[in-house]
Protein backbone atom coordinates (compact mmCIF):
# COMPACT_ATOMS: atom_id res chain seq x y z
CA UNK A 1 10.49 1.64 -2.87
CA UNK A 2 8.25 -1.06 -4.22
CA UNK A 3 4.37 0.94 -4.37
CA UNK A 4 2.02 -1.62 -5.30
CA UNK A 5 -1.71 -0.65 -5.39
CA UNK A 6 -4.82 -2.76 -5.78
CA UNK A 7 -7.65 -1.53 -7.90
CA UNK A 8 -11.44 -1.72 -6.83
CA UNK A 9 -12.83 -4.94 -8.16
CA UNK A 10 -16.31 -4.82 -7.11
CA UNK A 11 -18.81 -6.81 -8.44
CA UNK A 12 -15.77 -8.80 -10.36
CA UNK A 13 -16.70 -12.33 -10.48
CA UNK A 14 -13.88 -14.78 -9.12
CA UNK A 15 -12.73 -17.49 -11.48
CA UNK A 16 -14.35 -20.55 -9.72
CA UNK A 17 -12.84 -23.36 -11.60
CA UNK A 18 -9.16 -22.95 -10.94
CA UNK A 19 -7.55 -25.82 -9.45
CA UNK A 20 -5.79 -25.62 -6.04
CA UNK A 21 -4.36 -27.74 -3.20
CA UNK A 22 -5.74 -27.70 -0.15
CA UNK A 23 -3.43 -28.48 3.24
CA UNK A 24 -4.27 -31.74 3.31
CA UNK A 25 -2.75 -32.59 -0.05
CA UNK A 26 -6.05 -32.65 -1.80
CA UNK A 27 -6.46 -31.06 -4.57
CA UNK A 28 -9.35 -28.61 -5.00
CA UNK A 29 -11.19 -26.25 -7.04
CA UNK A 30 -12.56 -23.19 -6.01
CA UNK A 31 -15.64 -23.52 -6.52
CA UNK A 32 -16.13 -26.54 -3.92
CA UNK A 33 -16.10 -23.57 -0.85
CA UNK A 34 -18.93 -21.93 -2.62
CA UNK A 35 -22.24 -22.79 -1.19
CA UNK A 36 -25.96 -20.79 -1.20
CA UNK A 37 -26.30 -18.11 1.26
CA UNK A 38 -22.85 -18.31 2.85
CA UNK A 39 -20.83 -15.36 1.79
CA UNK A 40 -16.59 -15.87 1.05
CA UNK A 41 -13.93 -13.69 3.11
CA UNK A 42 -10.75 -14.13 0.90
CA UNK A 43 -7.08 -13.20 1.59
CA UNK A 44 -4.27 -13.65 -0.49
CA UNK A 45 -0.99 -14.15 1.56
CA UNK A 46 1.92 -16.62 2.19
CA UNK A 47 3.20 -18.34 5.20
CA UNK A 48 6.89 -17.37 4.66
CA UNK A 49 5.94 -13.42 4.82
CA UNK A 50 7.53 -11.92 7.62
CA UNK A 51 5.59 -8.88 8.13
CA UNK A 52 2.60 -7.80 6.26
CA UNK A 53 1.11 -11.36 5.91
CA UNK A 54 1.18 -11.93 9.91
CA UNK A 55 -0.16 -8.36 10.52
CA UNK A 56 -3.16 -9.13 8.42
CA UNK A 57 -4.12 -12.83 8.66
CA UNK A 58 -3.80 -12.02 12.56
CA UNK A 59 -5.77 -9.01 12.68
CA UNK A 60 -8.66 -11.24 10.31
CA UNK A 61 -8.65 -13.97 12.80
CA UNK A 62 -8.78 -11.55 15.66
CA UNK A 63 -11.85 -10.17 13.98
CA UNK A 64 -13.49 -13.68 13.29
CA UNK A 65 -13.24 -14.11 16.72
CA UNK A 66 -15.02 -11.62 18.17
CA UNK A 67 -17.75 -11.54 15.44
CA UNK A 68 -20.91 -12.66 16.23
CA UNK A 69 -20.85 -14.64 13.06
CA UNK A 70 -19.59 -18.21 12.64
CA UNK A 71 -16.49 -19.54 10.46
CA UNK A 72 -17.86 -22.22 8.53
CA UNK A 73 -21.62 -21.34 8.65
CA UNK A 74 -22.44 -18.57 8.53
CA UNK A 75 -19.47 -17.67 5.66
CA UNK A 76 -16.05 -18.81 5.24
CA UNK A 77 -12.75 -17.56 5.67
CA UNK A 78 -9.64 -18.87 2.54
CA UNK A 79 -6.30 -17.99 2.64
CA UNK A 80 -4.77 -18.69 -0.61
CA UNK A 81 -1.00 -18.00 -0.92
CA UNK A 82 1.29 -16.10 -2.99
CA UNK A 83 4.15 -18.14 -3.03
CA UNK A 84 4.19 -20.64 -5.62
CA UNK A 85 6.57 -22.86 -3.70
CA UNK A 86 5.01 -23.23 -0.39
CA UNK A 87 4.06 -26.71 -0.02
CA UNK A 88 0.71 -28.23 1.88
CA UNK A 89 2.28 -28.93 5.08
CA UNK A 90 3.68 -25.12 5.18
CA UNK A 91 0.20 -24.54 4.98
CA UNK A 92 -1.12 -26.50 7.21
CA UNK A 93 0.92 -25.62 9.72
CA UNK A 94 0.25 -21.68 9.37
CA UNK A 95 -2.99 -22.97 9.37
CA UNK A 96 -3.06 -24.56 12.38
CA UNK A 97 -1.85 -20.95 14.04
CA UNK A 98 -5.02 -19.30 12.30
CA UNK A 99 -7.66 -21.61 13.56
CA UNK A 100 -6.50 -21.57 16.98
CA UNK A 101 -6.25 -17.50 17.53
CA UNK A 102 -9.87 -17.39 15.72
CA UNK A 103 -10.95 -20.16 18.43
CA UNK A 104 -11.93 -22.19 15.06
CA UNK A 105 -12.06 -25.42 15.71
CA UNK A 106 -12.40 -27.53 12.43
CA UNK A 107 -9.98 -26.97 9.52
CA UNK A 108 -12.49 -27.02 7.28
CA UNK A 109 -13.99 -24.11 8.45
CA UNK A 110 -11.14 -22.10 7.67
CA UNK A 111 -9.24 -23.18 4.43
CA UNK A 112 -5.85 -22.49 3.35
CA UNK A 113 -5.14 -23.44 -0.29
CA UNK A 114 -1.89 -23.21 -2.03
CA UNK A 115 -1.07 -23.52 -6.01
CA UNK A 116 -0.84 -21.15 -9.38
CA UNK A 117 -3.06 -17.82 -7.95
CA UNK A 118 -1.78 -15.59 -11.06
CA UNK A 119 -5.36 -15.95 -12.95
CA UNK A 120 -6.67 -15.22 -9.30
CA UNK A 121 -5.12 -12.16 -8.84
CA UNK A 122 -5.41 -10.87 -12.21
CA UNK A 123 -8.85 -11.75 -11.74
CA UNK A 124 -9.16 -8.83 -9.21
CA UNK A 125 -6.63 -6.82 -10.34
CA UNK A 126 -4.47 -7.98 -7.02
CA UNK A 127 -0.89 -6.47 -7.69
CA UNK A 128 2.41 -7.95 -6.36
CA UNK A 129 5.57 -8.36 -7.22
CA UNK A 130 8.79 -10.83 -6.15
CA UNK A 131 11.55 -8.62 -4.06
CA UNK A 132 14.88 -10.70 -4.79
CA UNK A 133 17.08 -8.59 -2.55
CA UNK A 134 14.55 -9.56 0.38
CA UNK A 135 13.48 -13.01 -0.76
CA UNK A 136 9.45 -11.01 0.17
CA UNK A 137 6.69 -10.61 -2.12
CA UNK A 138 5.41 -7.04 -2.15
CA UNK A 139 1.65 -7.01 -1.93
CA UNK A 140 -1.44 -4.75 -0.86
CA UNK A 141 -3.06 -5.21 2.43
CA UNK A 142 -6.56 -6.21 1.36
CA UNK A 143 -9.06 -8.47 2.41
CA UNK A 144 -12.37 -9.10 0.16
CA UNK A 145 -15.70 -10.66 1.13
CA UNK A 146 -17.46 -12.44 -1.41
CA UNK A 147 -21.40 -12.87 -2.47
CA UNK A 148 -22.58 -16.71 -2.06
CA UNK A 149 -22.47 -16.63 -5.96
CA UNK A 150 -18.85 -15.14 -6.55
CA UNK A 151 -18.91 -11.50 -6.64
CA UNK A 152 -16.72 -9.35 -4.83
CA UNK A 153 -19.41 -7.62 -2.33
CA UNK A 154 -16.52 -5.40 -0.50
CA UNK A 155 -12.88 -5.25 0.11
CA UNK A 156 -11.50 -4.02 3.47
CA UNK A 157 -8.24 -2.44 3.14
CA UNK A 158 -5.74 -2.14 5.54
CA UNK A 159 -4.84 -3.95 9.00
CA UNK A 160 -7.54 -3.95 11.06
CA UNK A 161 -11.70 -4.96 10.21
CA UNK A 162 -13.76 -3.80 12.52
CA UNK A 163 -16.25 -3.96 9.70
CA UNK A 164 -16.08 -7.46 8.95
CA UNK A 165 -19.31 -8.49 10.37
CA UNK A 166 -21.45 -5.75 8.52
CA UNK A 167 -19.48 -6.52 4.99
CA UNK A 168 -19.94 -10.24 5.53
CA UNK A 169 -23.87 -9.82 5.75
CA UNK A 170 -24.44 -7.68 3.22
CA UNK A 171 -22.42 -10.28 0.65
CA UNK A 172 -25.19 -12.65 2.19
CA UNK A 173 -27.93 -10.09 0.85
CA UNK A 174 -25.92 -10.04 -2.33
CA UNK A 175 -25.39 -6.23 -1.99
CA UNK A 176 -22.01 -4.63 -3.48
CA UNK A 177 -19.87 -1.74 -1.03
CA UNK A 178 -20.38 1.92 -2.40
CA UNK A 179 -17.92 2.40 -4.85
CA UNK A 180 -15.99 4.64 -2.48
CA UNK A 181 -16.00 2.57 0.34
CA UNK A 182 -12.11 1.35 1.41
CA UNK A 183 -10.77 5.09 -0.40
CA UNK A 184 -8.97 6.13 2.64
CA UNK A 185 -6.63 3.08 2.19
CA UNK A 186 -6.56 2.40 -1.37
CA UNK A 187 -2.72 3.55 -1.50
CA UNK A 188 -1.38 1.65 1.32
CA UNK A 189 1.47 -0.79 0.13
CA UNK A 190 4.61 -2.70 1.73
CA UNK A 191 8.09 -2.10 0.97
CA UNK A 192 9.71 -5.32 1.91
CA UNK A 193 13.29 -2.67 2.58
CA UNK A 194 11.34 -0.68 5.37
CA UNK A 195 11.12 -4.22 7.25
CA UNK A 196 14.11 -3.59 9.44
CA UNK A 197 12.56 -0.08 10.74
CA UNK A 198 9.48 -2.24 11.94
CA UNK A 199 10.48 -1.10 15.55
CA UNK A 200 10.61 2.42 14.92
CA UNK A 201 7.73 2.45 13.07
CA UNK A 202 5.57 1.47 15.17
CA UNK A 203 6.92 3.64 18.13
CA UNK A 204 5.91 6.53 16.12
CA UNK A 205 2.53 5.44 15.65
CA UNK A 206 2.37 4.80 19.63
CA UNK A 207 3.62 8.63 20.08
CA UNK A 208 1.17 9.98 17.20
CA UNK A 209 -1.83 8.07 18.67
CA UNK A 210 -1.03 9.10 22.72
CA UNK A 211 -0.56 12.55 20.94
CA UNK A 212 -4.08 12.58 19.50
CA UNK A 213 -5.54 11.02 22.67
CA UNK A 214 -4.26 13.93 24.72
CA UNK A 215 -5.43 16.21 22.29
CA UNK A 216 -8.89 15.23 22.70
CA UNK A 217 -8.89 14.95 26.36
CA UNK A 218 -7.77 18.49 26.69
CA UNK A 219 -10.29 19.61 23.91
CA UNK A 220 -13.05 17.85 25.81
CA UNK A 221 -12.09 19.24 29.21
CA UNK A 222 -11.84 22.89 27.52
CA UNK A 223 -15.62 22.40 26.70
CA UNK A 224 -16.73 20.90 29.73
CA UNK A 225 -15.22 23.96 31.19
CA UNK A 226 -17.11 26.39 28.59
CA UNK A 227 -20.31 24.82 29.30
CA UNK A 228 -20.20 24.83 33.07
């Protein structure tokens, strides 16, 4: 099992100056998608994934979607990838999936940059590792929201972020996350192996969820009961 675990980088300032390459074949630095008062919600992914990647960058743009906040003004969502080979029209193209389940209309309000993202992720500690048996990198599920100056303000781990909107204005504010915000998923990780069990895997979690529903129903009828 490959158990890869990102550390808490809050408050790490991201290394603006390193050179990417946006979808459109232009090259870019970071620090061009920094601007005053509009915060940075950063994931580090790749097109190719097959299973962790889609979970997360569709679960981001499900929450962009329904936030009250706009992509593009009032912060801005990058995807930079992993994989050092994926080329600018890979990227556009999963771009072009993004923007249109976050109902974002211009590209340029939702950037997807490929290129050399080592410094990056040592940068904020971001762990992952090349599986050569599955031709997958192995990578945390984390998505961090930036101050308008560069600072790592939060990082929401896991799959789902129905605290985007709330970490996205307090990076406008300039405010860091307590320090143990995100604890409850700090150990989640992705073994590229455990992709052919996806099916069964998630038809436990339907069974343990309908189990815990049920649970409360009959706990809150019990006490209904008790009361009456």
């Amino acid at each position: 099992m490959i158990a890869l675990v990102v550390a808490a980088a809050l408050g790490v300032h991201v290394p603006q100056a390193l050179p990417f390459t946006a979808s459109t074949g232009e090259p870019v630095a970071l620090a061009r998608y920094f601007q005053p008062r509009r915060p940075v919600v950063l994931v580090l992914g790749y097109a190719r994934c097959r299973m962790l990647c889609n979970v997360v960058l569709r679960s981001l743009a499900d929450a962009i979607r329904t936030s009250e906040l706009r992509a593009g003004r009032d912060y801005l969502p990058i995807v930079i990838s992993l994989d050092p080979r994926e080329s600018p029209f890979e990227a556009e193209r999963r771009q072009k999936t993004l923007l249109d389940l976050a109902h974002v209309t211009a590209p340029g309000d939702w950037p997807y940059l490929v290129g050399n993202v080592a410094p990056l992720a040592a940068a904020l500690d971001f762990q992952y590792s090349w599986d050569a048996r599955t031709e997958q990198f192995a990578h945390p599920a984390v998505v961090y929201v930036l101050t308008p100056d560069g600072r790592v303000s939060s990082e929401l781990r896991g799959v789902v972020y129905p605290e985007l909107t709330a970490a996205i204005e307090r990076a406008a504010r300039g405010e860091l996350a307590p320090p143990d915000s995100g604890d409850l998923l700090r150990c989640f990780h992705f073994d590229p192996a455990l992709a052919r069990y996806q099916g069964r895997l998630q038809m436990f979690f339907r069974i343990g969820a309908a189990t815990v529903f049920a649970t409360l129903l009959a706990g809150l009828g019990l006490f209904i009961r008790s009361r009456r």
